[in-house]
Protein backbone atom coordinates (compact mmCIF):
# COMPACT_ATOMS: atom_id res chain seq x y z
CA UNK A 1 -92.40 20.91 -55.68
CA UNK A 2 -95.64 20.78 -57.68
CA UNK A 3 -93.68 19.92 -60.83
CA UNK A 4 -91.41 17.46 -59.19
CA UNK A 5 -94.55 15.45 -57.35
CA UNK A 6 -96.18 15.32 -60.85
CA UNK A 7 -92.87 14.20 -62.81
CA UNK A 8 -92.41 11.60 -60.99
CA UNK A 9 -96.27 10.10 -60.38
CA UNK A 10 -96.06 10.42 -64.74
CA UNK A 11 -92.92 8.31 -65.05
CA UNK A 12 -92.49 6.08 -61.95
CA UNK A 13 -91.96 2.47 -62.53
CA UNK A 14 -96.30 1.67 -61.12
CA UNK A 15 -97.38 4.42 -63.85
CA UNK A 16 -99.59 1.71 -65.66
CA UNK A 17 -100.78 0.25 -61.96
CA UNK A 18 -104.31 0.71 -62.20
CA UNK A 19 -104.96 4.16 -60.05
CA UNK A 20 -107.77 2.80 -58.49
CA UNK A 21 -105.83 0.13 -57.27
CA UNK A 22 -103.24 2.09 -55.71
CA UNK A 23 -105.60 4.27 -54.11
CA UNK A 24 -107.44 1.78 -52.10
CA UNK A 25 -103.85 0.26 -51.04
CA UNK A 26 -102.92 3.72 -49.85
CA UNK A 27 -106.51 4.78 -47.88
CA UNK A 28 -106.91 1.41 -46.36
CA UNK A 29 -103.17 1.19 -45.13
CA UNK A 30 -104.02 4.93 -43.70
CA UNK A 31 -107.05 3.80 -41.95
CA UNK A 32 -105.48 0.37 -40.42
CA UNK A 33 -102.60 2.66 -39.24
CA UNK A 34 -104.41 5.06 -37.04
CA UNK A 35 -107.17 2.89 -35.80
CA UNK A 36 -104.03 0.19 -34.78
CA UNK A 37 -103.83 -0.22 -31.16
CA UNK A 38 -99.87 -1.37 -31.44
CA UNK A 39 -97.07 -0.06 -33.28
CA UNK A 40 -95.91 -3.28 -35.26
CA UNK A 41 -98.66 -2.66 -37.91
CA UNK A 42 -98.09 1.06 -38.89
CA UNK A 43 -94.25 0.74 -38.53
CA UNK A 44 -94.88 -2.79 -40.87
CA UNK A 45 -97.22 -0.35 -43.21
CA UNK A 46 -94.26 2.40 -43.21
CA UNK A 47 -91.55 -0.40 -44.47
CA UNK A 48 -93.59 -2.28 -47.01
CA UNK A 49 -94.75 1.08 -48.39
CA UNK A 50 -91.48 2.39 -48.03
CA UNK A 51 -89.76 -0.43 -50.14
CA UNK A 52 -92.67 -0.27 -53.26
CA UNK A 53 -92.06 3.40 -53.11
CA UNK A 54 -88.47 3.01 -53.50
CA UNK A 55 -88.55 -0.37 -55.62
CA UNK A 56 -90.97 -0.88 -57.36
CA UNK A 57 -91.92 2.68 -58.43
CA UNK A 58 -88.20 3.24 -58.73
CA UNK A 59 -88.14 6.82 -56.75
CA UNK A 60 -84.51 8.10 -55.37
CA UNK A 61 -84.44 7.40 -51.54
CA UNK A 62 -82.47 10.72 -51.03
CA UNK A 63 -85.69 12.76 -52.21
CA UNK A 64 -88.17 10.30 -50.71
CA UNK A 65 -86.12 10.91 -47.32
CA UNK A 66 -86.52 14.65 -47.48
CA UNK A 67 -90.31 14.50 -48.18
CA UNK A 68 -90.64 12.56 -45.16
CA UNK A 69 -88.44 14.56 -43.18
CA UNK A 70 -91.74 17.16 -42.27
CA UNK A 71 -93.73 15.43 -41.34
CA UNK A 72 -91.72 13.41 -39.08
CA UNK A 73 -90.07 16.64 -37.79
CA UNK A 74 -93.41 17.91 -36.76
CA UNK A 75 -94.47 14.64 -35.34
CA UNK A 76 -91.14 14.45 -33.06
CA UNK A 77 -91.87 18.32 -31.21
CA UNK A 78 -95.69 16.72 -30.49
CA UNK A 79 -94.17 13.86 -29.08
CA UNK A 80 -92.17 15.38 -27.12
CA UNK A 81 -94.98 17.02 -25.34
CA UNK A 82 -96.63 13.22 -24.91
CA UNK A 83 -93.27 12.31 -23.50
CA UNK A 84 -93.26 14.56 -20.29
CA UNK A 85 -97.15 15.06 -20.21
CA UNK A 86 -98.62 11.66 -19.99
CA UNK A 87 -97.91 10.44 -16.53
CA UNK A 88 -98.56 7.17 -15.30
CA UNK A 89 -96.86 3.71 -14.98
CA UNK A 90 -93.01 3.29 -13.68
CA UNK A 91 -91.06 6.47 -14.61
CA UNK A 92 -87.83 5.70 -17.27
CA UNK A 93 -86.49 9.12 -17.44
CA UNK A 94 -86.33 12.22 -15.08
CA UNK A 95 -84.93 15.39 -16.06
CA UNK A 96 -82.17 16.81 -13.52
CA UNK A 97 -83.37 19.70 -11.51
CA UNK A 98 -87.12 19.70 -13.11
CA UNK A 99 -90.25 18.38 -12.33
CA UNK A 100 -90.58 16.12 -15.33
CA UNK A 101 -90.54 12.72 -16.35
CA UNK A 102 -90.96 10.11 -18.93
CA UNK A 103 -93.32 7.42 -17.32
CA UNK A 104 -93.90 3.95 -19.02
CA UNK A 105 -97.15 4.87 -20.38
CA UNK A 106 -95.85 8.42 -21.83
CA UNK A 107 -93.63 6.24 -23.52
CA UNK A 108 -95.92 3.66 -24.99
CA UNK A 109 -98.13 6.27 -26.36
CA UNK A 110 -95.11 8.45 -28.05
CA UNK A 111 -94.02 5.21 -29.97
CA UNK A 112 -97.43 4.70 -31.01
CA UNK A 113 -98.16 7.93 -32.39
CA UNK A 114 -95.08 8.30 -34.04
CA UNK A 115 -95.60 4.62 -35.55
CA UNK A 116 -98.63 6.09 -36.66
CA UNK A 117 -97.73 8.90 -38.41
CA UNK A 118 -94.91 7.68 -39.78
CA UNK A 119 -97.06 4.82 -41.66
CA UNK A 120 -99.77 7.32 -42.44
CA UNK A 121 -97.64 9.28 -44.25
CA UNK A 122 -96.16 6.39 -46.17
CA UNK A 123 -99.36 5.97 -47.31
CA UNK A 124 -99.99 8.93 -48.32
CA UNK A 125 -96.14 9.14 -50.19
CA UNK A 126 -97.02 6.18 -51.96
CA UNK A 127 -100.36 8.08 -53.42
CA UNK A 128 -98.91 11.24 -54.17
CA UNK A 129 -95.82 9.67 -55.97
CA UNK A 130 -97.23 6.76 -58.02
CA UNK A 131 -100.58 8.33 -58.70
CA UNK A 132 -101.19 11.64 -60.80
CA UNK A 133 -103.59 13.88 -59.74
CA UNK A 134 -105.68 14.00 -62.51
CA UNK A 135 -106.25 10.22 -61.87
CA UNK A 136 -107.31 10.87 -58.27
CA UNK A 137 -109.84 13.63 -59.71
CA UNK A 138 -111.07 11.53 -62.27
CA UNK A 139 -111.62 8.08 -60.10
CA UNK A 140 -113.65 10.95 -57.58
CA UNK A 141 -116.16 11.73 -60.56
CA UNK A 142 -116.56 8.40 -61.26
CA UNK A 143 -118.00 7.70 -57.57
CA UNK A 144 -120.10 10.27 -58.34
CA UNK A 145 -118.50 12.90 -55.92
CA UNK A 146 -119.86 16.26 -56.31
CA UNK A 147 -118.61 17.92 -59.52
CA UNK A 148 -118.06 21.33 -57.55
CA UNK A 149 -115.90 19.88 -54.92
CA UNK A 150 -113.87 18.38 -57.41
CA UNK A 151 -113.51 21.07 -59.29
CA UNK A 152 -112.86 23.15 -55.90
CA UNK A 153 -110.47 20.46 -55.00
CA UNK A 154 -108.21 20.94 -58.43
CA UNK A 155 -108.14 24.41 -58.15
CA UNK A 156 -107.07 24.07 -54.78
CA UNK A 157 -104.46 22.05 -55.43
CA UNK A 158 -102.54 23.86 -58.04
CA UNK A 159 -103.08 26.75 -56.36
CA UNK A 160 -101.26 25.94 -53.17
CA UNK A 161 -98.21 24.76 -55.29
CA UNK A 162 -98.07 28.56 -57.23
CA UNK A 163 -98.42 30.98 -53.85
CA UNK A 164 -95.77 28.35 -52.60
CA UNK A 165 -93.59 29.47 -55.59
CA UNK A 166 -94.62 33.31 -55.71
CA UNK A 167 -93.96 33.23 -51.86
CA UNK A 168 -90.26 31.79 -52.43
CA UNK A 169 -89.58 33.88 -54.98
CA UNK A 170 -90.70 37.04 -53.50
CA UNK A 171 -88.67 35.62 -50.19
CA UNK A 172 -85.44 35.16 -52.01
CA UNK A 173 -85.72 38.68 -53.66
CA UNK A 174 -85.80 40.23 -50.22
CA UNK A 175 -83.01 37.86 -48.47
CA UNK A 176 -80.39 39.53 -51.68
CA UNK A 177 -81.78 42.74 -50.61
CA UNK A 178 -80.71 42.21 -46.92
CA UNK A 179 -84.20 41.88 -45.58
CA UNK A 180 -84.08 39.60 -43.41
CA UNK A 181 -80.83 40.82 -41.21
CA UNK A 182 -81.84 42.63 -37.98
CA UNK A 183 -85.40 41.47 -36.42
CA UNK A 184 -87.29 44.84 -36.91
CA UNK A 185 -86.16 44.62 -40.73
CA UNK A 186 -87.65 41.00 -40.96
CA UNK A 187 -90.55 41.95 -39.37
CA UNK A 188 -91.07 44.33 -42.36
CA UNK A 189 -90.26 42.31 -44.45
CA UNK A 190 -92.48 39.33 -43.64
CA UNK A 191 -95.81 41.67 -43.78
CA UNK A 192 -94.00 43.06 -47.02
CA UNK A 193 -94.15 39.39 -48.49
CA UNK A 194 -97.77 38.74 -46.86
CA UNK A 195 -99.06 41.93 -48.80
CA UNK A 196 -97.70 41.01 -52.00
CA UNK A 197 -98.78 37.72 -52.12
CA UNK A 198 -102.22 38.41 -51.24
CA UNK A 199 -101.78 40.59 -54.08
CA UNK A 200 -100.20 38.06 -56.46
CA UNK A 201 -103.47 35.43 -55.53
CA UNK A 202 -105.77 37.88 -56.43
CA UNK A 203 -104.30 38.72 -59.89
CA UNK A 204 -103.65 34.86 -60.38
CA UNK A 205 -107.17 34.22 -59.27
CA UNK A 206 -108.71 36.98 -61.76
CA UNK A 207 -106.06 35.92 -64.90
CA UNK A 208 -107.61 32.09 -63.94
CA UNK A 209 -110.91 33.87 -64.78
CA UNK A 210 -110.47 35.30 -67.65
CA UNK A 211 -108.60 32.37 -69.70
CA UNK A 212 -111.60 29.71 -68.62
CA UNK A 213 -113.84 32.50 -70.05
CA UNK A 214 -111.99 32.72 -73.03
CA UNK A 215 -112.05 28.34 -73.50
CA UNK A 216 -115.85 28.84 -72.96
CA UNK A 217 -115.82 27.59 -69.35
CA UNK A 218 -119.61 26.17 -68.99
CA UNK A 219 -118.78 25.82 -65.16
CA UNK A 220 -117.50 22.33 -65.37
CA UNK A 221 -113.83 21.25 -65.69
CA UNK A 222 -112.77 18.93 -67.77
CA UNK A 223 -110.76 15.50 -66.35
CA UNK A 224 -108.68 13.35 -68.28
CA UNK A 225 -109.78 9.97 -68.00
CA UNK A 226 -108.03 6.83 -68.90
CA UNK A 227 -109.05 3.07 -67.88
CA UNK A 228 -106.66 0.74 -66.79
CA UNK A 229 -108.08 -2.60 -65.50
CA UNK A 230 -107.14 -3.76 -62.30
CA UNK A 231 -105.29 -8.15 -62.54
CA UNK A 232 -106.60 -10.99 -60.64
CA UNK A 233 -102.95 -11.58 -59.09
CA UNK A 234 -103.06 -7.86 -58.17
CA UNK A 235 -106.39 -7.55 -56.45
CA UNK A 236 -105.42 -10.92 -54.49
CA UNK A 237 -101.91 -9.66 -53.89
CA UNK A 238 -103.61 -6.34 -52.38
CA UNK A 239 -106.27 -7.97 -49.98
CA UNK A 240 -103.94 -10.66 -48.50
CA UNK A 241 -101.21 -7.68 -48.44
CA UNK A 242 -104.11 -5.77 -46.27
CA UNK A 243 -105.20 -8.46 -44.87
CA UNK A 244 -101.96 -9.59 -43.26
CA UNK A 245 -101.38 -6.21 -41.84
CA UNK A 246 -105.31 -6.25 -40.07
CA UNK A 247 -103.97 -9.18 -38.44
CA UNK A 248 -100.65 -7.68 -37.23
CA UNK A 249 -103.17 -4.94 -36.31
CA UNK A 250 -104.98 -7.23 -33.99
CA UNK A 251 -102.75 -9.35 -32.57
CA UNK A 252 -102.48 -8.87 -28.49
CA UNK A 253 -99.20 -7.41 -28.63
CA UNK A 254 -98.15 -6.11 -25.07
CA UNK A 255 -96.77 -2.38 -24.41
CA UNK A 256 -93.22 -2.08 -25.79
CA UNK A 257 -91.92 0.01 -22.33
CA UNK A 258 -93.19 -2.19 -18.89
């Protein structure tokens, strides 16, 4: 997954899109998506991000859909919960033979989180898939951010992406071996693949060692840095693209279910 999220932030079709740029679209459209107090503006957010994500940096919709499919599937079990727990307003919904309900209000604020999320991570897409990394690290040093949490932060990331891969390898190699097929077995099985990752992170984490030592590591990594100026028809394309959605944001939009 690491090497597919990179490939395509190197080669999409807003590669040359200054990364500052795209970074302030993508934290501002976060931040006027969960502080909206309707759903029209994150759900607006989630389609305009949705389409430069798919048009303009040119990424296939079948792999965009099953990035976002995790976070949304997450979001739908919380909702559910909001559904039948928030209770106030005329009910819409009872469940046969249960004491629950779906009440207006429970209904109002399931659509609004889901809005939310759903923009959010958009957002958040359209970082991870137009901008790499290194670019993210690099605009952080230049704000003058801590060189140890930056460094802290790269590690971090790269490092999640490997004990993802050791842990699916190590996973598949057990499923062949029939691991997995009564529940006492997969119970062994899953502290099996706990113990040997731990194990794998710590001889990852010394070999990590040892080759920075050997490039003289002076306790400072190295970022790639490369300007790229930011247009005037971009930066004015970008506030009244912001702007507009502020407004949506404000507007005195009444609850969807009355």
């Amino acid at each position: 997954m690491y090497e597919v999220l990179e490939d395509f932030a190197q080669t999409n079709g807003l590669r040359e899109t200054s990364p500052g740029l795209k970074l302030f679209i993508g934290l501002s459209s976060i931040l006027l998506c969960v502080s909206s107090p309707d759903p029209a503006a994150p759900l607006l957010v989630a389609a305009t991000m949705s389409a430069a994500v798919l048009t303009l940096a040119k990424i296939p919709a079948r792999f965009y859909a099953r990035l976002l499919l995790v976070p949304v599937s997450f979001a739908m079990m919380s909702i559910a919960v909001v559904l039948f727990v928030t209770g106030s307003g005329p009910v819409l919904f009872e469940v046969p033979g249960l004491p629950l309900a779906v009440t207006a209000d429970g209904a109002n604020l399931a659509l609004l989180l889901l809005a939310r999320v759903f923009g959010g991570m958009c957002s958040l897409y359209f970082i991870a898939l137009t901008t790499p990394m290194a670019e993210v690290f690099d605009i952080l040093r230049r704000l003058r951010v801590p060189a140890v949490f930056i460094d802290l932060a790269m590690l971090t990331y790269r490092f999640i992406f490997i004990l993802i891969e050791e842990a699916g390898q190590i996973y598949r190699s057990q499923v062949m071996r029939l691991g997995y097929g009564r529940f006492r077995e997969s119970v062994q099985s899953s502290g099996m693949l706990a113990g040997a990752l731990f194990l794998r992170t710590w001889e990852s984490g010394e070999a990590l060692v040892l080759a920075m030592d050997a490039r003289c590591y002076d306790g400072k990594l190295g970022i790639p840095g490369e300007t790229r100026p930011t247009s005037f028809i971009a930066l004015v394309s970008t506030l009244l693209y912001l702007g507009t959605i502020f407004c949506v944001s404000l507007r005195t939009g009444g609850p969807v279910f009355v």
